[in-house]
C-alpha atoms as a PDB file:
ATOM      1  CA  UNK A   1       0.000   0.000   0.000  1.00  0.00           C
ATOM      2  CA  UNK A   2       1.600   3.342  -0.826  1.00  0.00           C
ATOM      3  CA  UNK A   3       0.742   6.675   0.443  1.00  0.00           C
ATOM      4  CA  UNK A   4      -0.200   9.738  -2.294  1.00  0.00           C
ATOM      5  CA  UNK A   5       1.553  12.250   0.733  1.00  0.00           C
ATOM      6  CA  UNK A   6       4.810  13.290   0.163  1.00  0.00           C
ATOM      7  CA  UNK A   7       7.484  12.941   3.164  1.00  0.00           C
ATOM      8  CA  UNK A   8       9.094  16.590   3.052  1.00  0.00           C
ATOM      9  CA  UNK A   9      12.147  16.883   4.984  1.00  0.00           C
ATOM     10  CA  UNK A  10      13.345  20.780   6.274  1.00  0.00           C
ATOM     11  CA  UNK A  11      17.149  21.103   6.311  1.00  0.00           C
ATOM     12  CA  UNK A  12      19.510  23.192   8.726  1.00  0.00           C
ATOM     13  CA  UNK A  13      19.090  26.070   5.924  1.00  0.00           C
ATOM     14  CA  UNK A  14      15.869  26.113   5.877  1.00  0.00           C
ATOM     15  CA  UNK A  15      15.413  26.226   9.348  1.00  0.00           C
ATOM     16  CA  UNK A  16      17.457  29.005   9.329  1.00  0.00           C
ATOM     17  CA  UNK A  17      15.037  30.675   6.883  1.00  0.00           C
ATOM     18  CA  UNK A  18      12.300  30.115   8.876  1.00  0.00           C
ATOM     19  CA  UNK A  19      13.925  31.337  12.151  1.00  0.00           C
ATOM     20  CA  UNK A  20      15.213  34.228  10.213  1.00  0.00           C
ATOM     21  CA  UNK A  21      11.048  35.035   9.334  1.00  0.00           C
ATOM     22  CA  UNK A  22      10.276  34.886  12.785  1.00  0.00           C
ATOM     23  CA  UNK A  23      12.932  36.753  13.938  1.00  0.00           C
ATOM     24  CA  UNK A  24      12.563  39.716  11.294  1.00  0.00           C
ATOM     25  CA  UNK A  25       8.240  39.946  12.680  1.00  0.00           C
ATOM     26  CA  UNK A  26       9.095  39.988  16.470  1.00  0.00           C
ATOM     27  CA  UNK A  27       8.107  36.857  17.158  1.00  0.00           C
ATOM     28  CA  UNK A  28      11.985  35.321  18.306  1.00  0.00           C
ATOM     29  CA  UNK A  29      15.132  37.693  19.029  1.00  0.00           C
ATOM     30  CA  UNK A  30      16.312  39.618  21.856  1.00  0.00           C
ATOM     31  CA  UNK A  31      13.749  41.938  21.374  1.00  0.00           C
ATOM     32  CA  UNK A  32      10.650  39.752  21.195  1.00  0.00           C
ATOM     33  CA  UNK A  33       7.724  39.967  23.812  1.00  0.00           C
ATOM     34  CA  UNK A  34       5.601  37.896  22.309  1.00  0.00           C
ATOM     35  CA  UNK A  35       3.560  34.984  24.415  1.00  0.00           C
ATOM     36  CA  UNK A  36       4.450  31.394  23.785  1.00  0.00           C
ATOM     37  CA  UNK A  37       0.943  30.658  22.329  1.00  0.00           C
ATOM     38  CA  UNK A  38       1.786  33.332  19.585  1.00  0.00           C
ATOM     39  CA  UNK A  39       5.420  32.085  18.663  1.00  0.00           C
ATOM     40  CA  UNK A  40       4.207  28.499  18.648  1.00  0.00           C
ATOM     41  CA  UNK A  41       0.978  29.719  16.582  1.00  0.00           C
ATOM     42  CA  UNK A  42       3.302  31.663  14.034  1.00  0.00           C
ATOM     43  CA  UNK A  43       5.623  29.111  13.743  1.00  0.00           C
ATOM     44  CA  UNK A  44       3.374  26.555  13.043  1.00  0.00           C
ATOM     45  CA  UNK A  45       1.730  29.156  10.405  1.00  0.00           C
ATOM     46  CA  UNK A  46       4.920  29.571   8.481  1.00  0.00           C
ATOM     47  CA  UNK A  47       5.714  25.898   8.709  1.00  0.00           C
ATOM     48  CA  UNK A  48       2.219  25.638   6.804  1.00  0.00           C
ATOM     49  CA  UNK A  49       3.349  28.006   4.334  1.00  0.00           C
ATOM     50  CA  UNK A  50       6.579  26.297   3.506  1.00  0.00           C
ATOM     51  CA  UNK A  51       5.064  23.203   3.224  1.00  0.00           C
ATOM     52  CA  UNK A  52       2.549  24.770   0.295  1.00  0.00           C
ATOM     53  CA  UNK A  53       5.869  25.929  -1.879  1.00  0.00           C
ATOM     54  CA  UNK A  54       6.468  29.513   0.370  1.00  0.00           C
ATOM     55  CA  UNK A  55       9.640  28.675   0.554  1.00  0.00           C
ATOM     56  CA  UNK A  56      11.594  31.916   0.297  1.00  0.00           C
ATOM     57  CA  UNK A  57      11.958  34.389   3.380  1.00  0.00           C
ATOM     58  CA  UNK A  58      10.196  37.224   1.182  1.00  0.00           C
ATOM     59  CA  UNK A  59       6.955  34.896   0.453  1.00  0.00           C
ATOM     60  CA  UNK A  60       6.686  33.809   3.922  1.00  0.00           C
ATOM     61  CA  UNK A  61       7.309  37.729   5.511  1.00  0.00           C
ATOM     62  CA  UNK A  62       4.231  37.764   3.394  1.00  0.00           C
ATOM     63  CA  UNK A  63       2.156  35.472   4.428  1.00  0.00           C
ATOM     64  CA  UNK A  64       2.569  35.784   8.616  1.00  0.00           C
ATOM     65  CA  UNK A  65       1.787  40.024   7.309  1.00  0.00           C
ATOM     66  CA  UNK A  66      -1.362  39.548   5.690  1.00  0.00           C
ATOM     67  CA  UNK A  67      -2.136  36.927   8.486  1.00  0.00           C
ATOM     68  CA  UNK A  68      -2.256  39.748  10.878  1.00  0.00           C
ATOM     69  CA  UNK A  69      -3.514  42.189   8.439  1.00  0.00           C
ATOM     70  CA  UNK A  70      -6.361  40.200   8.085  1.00  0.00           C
ATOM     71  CA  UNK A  71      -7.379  38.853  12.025  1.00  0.00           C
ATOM     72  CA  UNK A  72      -8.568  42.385  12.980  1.00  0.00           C
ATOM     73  CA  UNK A  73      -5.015  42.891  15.461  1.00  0.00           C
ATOM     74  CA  UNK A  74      -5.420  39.380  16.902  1.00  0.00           C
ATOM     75  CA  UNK A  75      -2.901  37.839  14.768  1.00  0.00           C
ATOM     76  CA  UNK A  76      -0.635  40.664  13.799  1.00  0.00           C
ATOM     77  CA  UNK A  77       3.208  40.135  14.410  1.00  0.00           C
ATOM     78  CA  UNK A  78       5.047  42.046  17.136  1.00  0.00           C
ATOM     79  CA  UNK A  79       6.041  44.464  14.828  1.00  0.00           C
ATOM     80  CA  UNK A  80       2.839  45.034  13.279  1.00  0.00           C
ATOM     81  CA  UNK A  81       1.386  45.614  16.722  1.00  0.00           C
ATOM     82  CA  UNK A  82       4.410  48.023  17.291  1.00  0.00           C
ATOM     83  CA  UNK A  83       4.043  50.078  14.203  1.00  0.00           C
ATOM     84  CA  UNK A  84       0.134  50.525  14.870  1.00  0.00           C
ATOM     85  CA  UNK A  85       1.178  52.025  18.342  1.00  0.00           C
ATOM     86  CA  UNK A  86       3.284  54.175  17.032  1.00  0.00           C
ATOM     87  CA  UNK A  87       0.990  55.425  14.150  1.00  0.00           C
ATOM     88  CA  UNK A  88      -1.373  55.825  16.836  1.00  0.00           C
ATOM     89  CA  UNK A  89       1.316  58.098  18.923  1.00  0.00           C
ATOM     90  CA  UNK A  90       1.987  60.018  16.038  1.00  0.00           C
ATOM     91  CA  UNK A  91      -1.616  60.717  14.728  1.00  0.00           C
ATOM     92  CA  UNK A  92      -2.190  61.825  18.631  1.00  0.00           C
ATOM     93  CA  UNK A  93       0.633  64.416  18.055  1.00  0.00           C
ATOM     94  CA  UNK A  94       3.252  62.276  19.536  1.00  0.00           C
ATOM     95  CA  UNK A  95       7.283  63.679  18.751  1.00  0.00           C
END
């Protein structure tokens, strides 16, 4: 009996890729605040995302952006969440 699914196998580099995407979003790094639910929730999105052929670190940036663009704040990045503040500070008349 064979199976139809496809065994795909993620090597050091790309692991580094997709550390490198949640890295760049806020979600890992020495600057990251985000809960463990959200990393584990975002890495498990962009390990989706790979697996469908979003392979490069530009496609998957993508992705986990319009993720959060699209929850209504719930899913946004870190740094999504952190550039709406600050739009907010500035539109208040924030310096």
């Amino acid at each position: 009996m064979s199976s139809s699914n496809l065994q795909q196998y993620i090597d050091p580099s790309d692991l580094a890729v997709l550390r490198g995407v949640l890295d760049e979003v806020g979600f890992v790094g020495t600057e990251a605040n985000a809960n463990i639910e959200s990393k584990e929730a975002a890495a498990r999105f962009i390990l989706k995302e790979f697996q469908k052929g979003n392979s490069t670190r530009e496609l998957l940036i993508s992705a986990i952006k319009r993720r959060g663009e699209s929850s209504h704040g719930e899913l946004q990045t870190p740094q999504q969440s952190k550039n709406q503040a600050v739009d907010r500070w500035d539109n208040e008349g924030g310096r």
